[in-house]
Protein backbone atom coordinates (compact mmCIF):
# COMPACT_ATOMS: atom_id res chain seq x y z
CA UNK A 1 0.00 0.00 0.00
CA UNK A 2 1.36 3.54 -1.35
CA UNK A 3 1.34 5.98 1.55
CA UNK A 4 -0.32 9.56 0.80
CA UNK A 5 2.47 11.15 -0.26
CA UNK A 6 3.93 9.02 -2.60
CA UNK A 7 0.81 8.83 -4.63
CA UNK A 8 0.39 12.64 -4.36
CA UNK A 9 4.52 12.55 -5.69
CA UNK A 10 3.45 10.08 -8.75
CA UNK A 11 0.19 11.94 -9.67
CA UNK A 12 2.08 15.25 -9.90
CA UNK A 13 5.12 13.44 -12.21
CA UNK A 14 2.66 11.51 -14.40
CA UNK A 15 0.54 14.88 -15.34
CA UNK A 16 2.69 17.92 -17.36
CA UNK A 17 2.45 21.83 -17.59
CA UNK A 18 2.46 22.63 -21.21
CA UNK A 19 2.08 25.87 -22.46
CA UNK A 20 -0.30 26.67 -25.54
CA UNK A 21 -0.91 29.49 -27.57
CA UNK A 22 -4.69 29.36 -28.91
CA UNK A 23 -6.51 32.45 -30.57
CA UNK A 24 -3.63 34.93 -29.53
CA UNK A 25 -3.56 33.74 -26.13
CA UNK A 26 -1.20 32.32 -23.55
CA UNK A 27 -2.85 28.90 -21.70
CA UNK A 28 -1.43 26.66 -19.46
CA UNK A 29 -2.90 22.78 -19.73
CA UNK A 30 -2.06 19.59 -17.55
CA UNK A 31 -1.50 17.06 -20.10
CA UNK A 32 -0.73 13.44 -19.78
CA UNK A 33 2.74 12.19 -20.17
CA UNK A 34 1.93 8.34 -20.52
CA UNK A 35 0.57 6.87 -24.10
CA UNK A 36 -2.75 5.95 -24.12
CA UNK A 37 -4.06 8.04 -21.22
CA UNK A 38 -6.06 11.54 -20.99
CA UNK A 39 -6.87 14.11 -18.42
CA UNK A 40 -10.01 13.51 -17.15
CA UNK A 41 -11.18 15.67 -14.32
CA UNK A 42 -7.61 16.78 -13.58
CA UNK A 43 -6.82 12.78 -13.47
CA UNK A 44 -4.78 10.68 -15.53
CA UNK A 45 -7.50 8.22 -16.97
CA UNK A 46 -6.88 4.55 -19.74
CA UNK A 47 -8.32 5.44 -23.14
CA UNK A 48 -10.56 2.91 -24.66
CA UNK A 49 -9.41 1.14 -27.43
CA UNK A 50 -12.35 3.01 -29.80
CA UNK A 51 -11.31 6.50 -28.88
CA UNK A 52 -7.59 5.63 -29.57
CA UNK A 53 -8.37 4.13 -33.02
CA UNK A 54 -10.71 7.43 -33.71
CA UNK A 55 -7.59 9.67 -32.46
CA UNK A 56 -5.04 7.94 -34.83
CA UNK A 57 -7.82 8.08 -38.18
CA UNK A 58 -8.05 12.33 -36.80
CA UNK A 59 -4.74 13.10 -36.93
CA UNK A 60 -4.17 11.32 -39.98
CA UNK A 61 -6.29 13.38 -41.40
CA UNK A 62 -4.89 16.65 -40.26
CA UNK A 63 -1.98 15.85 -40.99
CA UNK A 64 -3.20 15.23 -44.47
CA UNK A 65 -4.65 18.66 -44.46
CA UNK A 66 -1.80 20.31 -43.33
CA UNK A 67 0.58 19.19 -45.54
CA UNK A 68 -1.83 20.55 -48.24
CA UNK A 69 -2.17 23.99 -46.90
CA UNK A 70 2.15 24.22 -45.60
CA UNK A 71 2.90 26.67 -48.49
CA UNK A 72 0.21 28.75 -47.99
CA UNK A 73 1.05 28.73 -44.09
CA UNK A 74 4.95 29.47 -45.20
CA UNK A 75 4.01 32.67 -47.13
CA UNK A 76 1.56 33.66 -44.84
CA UNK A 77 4.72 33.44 -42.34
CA UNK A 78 7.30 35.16 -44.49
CA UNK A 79 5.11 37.89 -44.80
CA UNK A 80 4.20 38.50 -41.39
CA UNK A 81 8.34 38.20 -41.09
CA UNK A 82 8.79 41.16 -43.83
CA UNK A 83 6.26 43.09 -41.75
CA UNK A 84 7.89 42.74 -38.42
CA UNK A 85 11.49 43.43 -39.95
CA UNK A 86 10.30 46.56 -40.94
CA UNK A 87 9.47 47.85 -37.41
């Protein structure tokens, strides 16, 4: 049996601080650091077998979609570049 502590120890090491920029601003999100688990409740919860298989077919698909929109992204970039070079 894990005393109170060392449970308090492994839930603070199994969840991360990541910071992420989303519409212009600055947020700060507890993500899990193990495969196959998700934040649930500010818990580290198993993800069903379903959810994983619907993850993988998602991010195929974005990253499908991004790789079709990267050289619009890259000039969109560049330019914002030129812009702040000129300040």
């Amino acid at each position: 049996m894990k005393t109170f502590k060392e449970l308090i120890y492994e839930f603070g090491e199994a969840l991360k601080k990541t910071v992420v920029y989303r519409a212009g601003k600055k947020k700060i999100i507890r993500k899990s650091s193990k495969d196959g688990y998700k934040n649930v409740g500010g818990k580290e919860v198993k993800m069903k077998a379903p959810e994983k298989l619907a993850r993988r077919k998602a991010m195929k698909k974005v990253a499908k979609k991004n790789k079709a929109k990267a050289g619009r992204m890259a000039k969109k970039r560049a330019r914002t570049m030129r812009k702040r070079g000129d300040r």
